[in-house]
PDB file of N, CA and C in Angstrom:
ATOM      1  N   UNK A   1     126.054  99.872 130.486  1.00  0.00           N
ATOM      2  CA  UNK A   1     124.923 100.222 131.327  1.00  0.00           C
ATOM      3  C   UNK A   1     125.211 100.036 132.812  1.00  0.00           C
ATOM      4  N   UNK A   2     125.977  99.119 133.289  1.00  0.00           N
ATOM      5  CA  UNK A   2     126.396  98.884 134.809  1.00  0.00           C
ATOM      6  C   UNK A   2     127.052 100.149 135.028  1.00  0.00           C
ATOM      7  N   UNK A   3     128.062 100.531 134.519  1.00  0.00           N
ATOM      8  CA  UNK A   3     128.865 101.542 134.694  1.00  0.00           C
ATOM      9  C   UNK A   3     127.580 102.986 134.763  1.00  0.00           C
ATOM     10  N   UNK A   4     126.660 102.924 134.094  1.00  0.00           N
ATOM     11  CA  UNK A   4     125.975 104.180 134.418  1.00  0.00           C
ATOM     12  C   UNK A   4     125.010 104.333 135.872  1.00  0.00           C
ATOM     13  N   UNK A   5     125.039 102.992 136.196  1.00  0.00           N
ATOM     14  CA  UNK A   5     124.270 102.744 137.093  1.00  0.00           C
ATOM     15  C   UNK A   5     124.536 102.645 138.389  1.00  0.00           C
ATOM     16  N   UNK A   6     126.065 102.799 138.634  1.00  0.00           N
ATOM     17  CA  UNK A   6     127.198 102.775 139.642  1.00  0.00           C
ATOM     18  C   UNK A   6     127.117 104.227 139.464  1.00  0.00           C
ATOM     19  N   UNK A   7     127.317 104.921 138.498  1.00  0.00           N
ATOM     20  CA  UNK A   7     127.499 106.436 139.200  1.00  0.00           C
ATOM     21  C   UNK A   7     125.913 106.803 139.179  1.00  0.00           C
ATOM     22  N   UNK A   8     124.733 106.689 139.206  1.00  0.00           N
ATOM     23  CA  UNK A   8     123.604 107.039 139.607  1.00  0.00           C
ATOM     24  C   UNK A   8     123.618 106.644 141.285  1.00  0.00           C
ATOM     25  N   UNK A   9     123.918 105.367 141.121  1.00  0.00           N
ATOM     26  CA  UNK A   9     123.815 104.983 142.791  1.00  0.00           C
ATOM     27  C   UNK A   9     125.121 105.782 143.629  1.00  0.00           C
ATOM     28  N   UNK A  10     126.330 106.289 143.280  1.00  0.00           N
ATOM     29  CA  UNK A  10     126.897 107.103 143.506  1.00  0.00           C
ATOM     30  C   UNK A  10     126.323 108.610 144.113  1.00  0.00           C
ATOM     31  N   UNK A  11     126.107 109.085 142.896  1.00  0.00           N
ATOM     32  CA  UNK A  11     125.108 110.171 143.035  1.00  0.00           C
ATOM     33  C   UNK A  11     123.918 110.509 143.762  1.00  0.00           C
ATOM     34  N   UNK A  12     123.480 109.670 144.343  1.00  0.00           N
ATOM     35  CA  UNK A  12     122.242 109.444 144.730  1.00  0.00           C
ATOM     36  C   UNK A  12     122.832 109.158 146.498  1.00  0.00           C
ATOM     37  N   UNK A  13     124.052 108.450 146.583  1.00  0.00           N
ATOM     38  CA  UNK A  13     124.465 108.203 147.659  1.00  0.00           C
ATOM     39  C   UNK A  13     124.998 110.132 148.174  1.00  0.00           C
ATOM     40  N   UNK A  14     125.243 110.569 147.763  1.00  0.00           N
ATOM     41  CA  UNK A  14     126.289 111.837 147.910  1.00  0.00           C
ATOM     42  C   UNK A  14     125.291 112.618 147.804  1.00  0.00           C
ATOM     43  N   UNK A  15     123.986 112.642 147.399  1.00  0.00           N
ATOM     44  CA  UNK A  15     122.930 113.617 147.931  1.00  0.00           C
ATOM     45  C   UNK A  15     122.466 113.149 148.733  1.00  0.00           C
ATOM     46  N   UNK A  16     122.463 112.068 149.168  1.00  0.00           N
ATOM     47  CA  UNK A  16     121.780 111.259 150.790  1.00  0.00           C
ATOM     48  C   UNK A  16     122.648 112.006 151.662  1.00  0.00           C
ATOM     49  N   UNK A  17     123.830 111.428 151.532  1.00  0.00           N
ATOM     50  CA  UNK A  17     124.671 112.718 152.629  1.00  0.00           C
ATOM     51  C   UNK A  17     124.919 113.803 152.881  1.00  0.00           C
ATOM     52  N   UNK A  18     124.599 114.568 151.700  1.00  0.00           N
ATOM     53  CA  UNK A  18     124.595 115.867 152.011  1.00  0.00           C
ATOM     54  C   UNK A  18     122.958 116.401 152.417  1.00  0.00           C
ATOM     55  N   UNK A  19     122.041 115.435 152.252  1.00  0.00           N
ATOM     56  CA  UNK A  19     121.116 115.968 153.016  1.00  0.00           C
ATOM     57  C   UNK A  19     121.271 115.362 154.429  1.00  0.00           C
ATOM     58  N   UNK A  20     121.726 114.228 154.732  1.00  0.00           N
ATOM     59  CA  UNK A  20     121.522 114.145 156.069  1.00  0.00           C
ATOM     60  C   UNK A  20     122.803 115.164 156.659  1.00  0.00           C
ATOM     61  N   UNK A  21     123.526 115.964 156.082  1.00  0.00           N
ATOM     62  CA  UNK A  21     124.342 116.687 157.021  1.00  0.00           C
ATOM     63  C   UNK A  21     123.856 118.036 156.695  1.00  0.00           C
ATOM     64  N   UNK A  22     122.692 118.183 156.237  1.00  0.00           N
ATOM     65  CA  UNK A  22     121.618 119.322 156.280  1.00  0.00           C
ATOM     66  C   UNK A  22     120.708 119.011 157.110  1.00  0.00           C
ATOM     67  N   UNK A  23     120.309 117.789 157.331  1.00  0.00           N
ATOM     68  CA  UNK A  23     119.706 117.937 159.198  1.00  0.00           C
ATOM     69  C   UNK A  23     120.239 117.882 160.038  1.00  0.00           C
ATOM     70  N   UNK A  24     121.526 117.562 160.285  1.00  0.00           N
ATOM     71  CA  UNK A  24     122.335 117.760 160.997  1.00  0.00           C
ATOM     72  C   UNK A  24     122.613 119.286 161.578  1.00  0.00           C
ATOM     73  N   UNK A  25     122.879 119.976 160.452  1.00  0.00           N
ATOM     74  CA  UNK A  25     123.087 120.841 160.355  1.00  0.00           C
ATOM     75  C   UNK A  25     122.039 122.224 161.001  1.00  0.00           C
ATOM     76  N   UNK A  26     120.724 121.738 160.580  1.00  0.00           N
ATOM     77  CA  UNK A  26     119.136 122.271 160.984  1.00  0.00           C
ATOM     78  C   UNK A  26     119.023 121.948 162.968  1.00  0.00           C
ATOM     79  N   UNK A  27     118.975 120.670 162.923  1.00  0.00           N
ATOM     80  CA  UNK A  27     119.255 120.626 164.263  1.00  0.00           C
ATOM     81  C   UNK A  27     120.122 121.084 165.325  1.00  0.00           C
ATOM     82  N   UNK A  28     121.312 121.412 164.727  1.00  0.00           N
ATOM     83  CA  UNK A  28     122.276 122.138 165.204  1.00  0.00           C
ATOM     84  C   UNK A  28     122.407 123.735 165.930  1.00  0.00           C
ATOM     85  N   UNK A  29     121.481 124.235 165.155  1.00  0.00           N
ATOM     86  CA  UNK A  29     121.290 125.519 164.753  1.00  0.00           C
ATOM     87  C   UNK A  29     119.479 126.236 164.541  1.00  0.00           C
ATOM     88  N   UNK A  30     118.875 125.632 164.596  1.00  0.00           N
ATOM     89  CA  UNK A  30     117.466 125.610 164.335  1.00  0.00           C
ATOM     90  C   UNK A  30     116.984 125.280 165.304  1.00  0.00           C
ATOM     91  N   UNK A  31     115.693 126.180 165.897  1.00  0.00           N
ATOM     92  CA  UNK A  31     114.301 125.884 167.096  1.00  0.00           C
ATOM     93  C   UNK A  31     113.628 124.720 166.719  1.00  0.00           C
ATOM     94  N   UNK A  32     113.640 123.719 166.578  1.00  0.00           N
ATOM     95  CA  UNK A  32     112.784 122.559 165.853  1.00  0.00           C
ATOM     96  C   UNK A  32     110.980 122.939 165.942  1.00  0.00           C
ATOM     97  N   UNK A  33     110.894 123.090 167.389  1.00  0.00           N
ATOM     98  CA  UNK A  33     109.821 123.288 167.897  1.00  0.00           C
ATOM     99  C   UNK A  33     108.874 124.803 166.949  1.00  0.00           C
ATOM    100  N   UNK A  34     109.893 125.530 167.360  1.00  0.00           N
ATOM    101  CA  UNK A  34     109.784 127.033 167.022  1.00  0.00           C
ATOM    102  C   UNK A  34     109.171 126.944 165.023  1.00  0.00           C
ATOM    103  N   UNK A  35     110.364 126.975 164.887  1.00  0.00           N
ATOM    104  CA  UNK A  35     110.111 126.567 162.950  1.00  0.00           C
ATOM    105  C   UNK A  35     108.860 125.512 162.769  1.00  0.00           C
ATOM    106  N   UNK A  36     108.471 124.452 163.347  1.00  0.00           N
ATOM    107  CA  UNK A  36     107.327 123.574 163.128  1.00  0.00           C
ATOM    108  C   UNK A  36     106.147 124.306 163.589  1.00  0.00           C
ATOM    109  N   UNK A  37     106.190 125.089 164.668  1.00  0.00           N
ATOM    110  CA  UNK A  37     104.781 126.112 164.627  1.00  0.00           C
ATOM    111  C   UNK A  37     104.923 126.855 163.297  1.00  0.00           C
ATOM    112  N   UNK A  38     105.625 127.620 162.735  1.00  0.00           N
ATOM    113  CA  UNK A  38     105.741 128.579 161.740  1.00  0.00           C
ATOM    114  C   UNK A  38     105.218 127.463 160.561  1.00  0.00           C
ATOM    115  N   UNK A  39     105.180 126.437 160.069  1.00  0.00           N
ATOM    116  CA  UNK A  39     105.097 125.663 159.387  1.00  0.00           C
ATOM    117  C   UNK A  39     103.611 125.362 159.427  1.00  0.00           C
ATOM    118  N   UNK A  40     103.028 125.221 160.740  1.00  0.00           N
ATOM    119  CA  UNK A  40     101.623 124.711 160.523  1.00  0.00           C
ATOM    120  C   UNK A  40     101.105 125.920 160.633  1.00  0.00           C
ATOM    121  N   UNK A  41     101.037 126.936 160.771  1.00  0.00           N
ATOM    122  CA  UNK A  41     100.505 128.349 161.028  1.00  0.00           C
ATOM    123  C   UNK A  41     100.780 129.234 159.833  1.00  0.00           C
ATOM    124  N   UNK A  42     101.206 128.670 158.171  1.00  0.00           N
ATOM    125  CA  UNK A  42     101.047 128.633 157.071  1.00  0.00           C
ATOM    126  C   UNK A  42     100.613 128.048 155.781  1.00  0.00           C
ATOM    127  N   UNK A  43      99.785 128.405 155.157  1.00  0.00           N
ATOM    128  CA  UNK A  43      99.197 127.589 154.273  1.00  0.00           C
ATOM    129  C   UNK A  43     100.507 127.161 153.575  1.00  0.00           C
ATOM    130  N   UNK A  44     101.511 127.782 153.072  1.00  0.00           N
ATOM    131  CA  UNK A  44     102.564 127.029 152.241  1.00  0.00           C
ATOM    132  C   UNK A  44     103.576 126.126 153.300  1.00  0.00           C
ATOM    133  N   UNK A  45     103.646 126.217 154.130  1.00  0.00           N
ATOM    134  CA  UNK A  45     104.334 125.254 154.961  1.00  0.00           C
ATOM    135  C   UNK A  45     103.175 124.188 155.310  1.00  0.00           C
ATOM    136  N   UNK A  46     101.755 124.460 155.558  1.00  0.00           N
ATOM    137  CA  UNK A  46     101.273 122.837 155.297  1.00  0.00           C
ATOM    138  C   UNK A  46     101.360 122.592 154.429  1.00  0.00           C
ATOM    139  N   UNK A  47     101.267 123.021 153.164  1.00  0.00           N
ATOM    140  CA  UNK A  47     101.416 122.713 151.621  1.00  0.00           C
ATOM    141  C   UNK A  47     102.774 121.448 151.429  1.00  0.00           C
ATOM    142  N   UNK A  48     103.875 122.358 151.843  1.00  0.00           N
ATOM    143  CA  UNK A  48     105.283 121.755 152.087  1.00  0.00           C
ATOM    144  C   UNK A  48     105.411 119.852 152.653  1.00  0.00           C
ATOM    145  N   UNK A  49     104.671 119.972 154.277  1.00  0.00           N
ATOM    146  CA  UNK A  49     104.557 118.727 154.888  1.00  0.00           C
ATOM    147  C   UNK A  49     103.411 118.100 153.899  1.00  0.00           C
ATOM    148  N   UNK A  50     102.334 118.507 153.152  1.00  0.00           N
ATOM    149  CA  UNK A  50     101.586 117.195 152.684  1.00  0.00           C
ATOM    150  C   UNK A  50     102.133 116.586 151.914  1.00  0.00           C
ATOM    151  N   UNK A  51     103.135 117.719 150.889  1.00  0.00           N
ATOM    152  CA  UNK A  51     104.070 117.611 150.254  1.00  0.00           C
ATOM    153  C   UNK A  51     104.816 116.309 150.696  1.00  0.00           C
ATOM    154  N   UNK A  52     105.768 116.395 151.469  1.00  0.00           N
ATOM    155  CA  UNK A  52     106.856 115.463 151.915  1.00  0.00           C
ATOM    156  C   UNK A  52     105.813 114.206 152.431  1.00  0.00           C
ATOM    157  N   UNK A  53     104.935 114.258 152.862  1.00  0.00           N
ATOM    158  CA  UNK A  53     104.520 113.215 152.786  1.00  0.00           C
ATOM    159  C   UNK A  53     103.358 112.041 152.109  1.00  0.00           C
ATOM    160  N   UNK A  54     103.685 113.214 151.112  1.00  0.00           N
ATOM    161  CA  UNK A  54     102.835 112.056 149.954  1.00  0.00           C
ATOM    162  C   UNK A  54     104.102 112.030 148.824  1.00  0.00           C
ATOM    163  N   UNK A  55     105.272 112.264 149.202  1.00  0.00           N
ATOM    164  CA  UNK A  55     106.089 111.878 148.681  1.00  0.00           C
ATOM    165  C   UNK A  55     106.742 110.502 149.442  1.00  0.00           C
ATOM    166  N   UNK A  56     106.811 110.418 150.795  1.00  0.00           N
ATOM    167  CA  UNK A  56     106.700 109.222 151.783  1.00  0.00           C
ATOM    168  C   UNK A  56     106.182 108.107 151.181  1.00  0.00           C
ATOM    169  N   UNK A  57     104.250 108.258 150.796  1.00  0.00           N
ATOM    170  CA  UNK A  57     103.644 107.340 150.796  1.00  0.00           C
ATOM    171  C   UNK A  57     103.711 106.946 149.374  1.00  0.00           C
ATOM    172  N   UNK A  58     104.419 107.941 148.338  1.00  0.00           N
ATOM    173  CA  UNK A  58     104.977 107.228 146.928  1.00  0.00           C
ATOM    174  C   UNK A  58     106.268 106.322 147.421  1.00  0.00           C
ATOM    175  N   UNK A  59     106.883 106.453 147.927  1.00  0.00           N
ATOM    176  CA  UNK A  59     107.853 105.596 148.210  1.00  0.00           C
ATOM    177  C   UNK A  59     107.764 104.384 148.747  1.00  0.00           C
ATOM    178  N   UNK A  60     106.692 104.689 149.487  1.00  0.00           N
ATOM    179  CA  UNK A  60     106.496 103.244 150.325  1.00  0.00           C
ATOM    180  C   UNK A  60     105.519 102.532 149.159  1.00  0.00           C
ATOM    181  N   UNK A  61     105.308 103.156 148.195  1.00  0.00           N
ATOM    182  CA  UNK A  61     104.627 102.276 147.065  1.00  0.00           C
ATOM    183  C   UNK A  61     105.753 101.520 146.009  1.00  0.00           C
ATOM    184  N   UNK A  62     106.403 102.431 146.406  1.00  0.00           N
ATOM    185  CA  UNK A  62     107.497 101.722 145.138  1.00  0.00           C
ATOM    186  C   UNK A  62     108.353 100.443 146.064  1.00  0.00           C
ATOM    187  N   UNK A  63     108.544 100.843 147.510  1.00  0.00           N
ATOM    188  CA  UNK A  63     109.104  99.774 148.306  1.00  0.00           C
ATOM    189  C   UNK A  63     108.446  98.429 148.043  1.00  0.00           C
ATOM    190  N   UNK A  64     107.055  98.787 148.902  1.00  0.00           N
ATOM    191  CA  UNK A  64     105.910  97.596 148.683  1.00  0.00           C
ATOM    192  C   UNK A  64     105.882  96.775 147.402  1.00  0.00           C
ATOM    193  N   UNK A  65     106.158  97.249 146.068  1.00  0.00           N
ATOM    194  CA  UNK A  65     105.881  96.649 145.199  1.00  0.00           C
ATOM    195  C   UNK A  65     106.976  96.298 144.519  1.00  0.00           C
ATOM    196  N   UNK A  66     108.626  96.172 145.710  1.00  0.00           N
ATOM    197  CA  UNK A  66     109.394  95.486 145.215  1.00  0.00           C
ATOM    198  C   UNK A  66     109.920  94.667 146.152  1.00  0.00           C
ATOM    199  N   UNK A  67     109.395  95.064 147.547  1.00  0.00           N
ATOM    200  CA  UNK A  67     109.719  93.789 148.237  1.00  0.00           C
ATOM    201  C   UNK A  67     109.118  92.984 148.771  1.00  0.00           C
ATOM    202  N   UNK A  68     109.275  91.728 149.452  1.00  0.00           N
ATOM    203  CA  UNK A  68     108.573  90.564 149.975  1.00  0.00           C
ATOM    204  C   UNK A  68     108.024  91.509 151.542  1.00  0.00           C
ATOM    205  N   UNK A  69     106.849  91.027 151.740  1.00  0.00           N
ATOM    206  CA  UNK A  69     105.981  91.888 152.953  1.00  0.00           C
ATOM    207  C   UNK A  69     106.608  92.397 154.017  1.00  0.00           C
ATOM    208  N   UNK A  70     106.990  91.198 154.702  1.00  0.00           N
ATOM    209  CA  UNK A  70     107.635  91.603 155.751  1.00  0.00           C
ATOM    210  C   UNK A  70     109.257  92.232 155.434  1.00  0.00           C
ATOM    211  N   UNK A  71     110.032  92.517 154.373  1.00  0.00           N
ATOM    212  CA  UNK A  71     111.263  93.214 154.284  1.00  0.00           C
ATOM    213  C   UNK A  71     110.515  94.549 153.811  1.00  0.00           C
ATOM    214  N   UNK A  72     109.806  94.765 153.297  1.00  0.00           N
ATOM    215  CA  UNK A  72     109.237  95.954 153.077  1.00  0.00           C
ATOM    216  C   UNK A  72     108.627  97.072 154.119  1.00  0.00           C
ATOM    217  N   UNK A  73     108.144  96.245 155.130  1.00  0.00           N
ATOM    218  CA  UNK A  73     107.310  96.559 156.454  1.00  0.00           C
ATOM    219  C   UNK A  73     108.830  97.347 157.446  1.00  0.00           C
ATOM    220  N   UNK A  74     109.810  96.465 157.330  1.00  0.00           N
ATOM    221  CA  UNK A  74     111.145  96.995 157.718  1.00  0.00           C
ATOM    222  C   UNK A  74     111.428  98.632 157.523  1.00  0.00           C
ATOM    223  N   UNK A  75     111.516  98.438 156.146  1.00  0.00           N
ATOM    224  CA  UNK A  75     111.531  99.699 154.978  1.00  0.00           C
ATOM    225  C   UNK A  75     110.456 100.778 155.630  1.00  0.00           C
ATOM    226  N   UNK A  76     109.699 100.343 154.647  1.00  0.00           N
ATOM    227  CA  UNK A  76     108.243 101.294 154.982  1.00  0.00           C
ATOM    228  C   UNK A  76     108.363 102.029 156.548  1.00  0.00           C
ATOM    229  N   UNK A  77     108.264 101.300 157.686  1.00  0.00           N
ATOM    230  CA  UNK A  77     107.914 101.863 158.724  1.00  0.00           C
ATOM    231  C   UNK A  77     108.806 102.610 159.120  1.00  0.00           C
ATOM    232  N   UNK A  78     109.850 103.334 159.019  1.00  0.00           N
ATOM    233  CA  UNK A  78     110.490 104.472 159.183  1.00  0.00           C
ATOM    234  C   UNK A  78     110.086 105.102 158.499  1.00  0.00           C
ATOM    235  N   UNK A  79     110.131 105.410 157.672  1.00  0.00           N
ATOM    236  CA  UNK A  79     109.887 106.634 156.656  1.00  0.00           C
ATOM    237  C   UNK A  79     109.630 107.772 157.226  1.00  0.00           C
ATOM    238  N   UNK A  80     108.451 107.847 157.953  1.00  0.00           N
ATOM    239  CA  UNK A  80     107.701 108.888 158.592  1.00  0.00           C
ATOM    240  C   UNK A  80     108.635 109.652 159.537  1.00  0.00           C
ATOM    241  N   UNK A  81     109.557 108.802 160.099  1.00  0.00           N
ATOM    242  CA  UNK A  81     110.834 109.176 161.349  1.00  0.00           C
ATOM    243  C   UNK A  81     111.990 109.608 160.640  1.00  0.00           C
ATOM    244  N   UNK A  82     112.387 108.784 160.289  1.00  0.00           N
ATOM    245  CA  UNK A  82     113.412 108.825 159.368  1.00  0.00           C
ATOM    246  C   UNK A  82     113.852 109.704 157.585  1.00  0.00           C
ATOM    247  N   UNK A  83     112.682 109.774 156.887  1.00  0.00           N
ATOM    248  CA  UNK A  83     112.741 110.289 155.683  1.00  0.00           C
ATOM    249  C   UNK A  83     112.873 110.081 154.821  1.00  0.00           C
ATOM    250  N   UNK A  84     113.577 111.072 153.590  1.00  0.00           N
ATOM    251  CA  UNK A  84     113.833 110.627 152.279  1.00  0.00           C
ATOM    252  C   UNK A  84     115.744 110.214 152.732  1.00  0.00           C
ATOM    253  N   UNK A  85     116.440 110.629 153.666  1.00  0.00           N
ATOM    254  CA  UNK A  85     117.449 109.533 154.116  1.00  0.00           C
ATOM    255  C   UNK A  85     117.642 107.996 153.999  1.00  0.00           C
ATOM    256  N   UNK A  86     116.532 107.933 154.972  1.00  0.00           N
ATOM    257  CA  UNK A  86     116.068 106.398 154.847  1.00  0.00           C
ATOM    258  C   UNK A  86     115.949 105.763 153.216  1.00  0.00           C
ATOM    259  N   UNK A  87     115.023 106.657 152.658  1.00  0.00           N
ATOM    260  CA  UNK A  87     114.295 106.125 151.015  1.00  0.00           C
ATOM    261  C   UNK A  87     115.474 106.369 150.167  1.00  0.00           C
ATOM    262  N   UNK A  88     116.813 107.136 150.461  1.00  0.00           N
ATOM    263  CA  UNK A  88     117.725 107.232 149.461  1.00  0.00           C
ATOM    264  C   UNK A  88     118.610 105.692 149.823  1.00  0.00           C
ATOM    265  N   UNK A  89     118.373 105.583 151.160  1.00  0.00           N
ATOM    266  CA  UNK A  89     119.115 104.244 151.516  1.00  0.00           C
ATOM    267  C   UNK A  89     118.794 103.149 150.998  1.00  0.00           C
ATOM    268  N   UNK A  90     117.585 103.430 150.832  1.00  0.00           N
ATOM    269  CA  UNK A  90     116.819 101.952 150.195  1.00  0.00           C
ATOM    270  C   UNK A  90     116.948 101.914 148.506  1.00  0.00           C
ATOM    271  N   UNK A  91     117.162 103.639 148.301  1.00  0.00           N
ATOM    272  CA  UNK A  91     116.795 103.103 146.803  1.00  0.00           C
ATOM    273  C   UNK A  91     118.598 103.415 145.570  1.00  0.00           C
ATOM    274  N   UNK A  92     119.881 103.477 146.955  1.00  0.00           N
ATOM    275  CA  UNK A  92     120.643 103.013 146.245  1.00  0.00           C
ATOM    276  C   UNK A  92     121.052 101.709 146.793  1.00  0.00           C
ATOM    277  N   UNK A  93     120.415 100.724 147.218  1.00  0.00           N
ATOM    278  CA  UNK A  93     120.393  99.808 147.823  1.00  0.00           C
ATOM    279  C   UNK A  93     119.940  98.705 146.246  1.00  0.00           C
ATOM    280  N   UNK A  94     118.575  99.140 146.282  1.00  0.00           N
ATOM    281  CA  UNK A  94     117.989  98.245 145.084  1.00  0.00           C
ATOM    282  C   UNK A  94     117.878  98.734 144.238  1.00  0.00           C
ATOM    283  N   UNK A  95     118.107 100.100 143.315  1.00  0.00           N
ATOM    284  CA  UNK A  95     118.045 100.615 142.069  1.00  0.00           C
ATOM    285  C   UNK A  95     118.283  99.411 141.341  1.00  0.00           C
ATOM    286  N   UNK A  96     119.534  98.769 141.290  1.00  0.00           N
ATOM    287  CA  UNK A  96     119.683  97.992 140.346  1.00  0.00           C
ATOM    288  C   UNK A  96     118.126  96.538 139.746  1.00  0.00           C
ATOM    289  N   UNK A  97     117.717  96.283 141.197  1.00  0.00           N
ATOM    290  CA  UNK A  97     116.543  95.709 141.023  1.00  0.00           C
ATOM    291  C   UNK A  97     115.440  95.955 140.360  1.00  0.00           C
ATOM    292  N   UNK A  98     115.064  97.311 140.305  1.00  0.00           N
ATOM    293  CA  UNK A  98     113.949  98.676 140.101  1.00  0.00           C
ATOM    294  C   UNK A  98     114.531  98.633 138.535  1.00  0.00           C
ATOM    295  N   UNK A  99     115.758  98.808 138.173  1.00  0.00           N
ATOM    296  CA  UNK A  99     116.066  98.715 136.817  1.00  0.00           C
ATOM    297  C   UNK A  99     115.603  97.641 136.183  1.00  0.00           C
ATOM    298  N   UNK A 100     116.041  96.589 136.625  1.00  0.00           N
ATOM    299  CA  UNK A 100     115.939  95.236 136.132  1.00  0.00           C
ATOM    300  C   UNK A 100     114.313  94.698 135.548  1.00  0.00           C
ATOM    301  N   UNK A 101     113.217  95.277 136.690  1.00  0.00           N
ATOM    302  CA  UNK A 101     112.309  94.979 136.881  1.00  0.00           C
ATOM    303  C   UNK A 101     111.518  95.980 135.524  1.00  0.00           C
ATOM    304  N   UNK A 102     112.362  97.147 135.598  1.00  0.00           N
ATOM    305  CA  UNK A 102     111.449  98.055 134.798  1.00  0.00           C
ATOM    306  C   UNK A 102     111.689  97.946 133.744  1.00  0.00           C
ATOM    307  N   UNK A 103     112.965  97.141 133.142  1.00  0.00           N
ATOM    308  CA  UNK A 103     113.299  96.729 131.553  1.00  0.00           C
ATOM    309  C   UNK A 103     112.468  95.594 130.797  1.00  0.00           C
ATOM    310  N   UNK A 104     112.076  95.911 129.893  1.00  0.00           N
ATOM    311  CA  UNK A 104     111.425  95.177 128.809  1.00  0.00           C
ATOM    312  C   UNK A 104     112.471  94.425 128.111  1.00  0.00           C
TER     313      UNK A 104
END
């Protein structure tokens, strides 16, 4: 079971990076400004952001309810800046904890 859990956190690391070198990449090459009007000036692009961020505020639930307040508050308060980057950081960070916790 360790061994499966090293290549999840693997895996999980190597889609963190390839998304952060997809914003990289967006910023590079992309109107930020421009594309974020197009985004709120569509019902499926607000759809999209409530989206991403009630996927945020699931995360910061799963943070909250595995760490001590103030290391969580750490966590948590990027999110909104930072992303699911950040939340992949955190959660091949403590998967193994999240496992532990969730085994019977």
């Amino acid at each position: 079971m360790v061994f499966n859990m090293m290549i999840l956190r693997l895996a999980l690391a190597l889609i963190g990076l390839a998304f952060a070198a997809l914003i990289v990449w967006a910023i590079a090459v992309g109107d930020f400004w421009a594309e974020g009007a197009w985004l709120f000036a569509n019902p499926w692009g607000i759809v999209s952001l409530a989206d991403l961020y009630f996927g945020f505020l699931l995360s910061a639930v799963v943070i909250a309810l595995v760490e001590r307040p103030l290391v969580a508050a750490v966590w948590i308060l990027p999110i909104p800046f930072l992303g699911n980057v950040w939340v992949v950081i955190w959660f091949v960070w403590r998967l193994p904890v999240l496992r532990k916790r969730l085994t019977i």
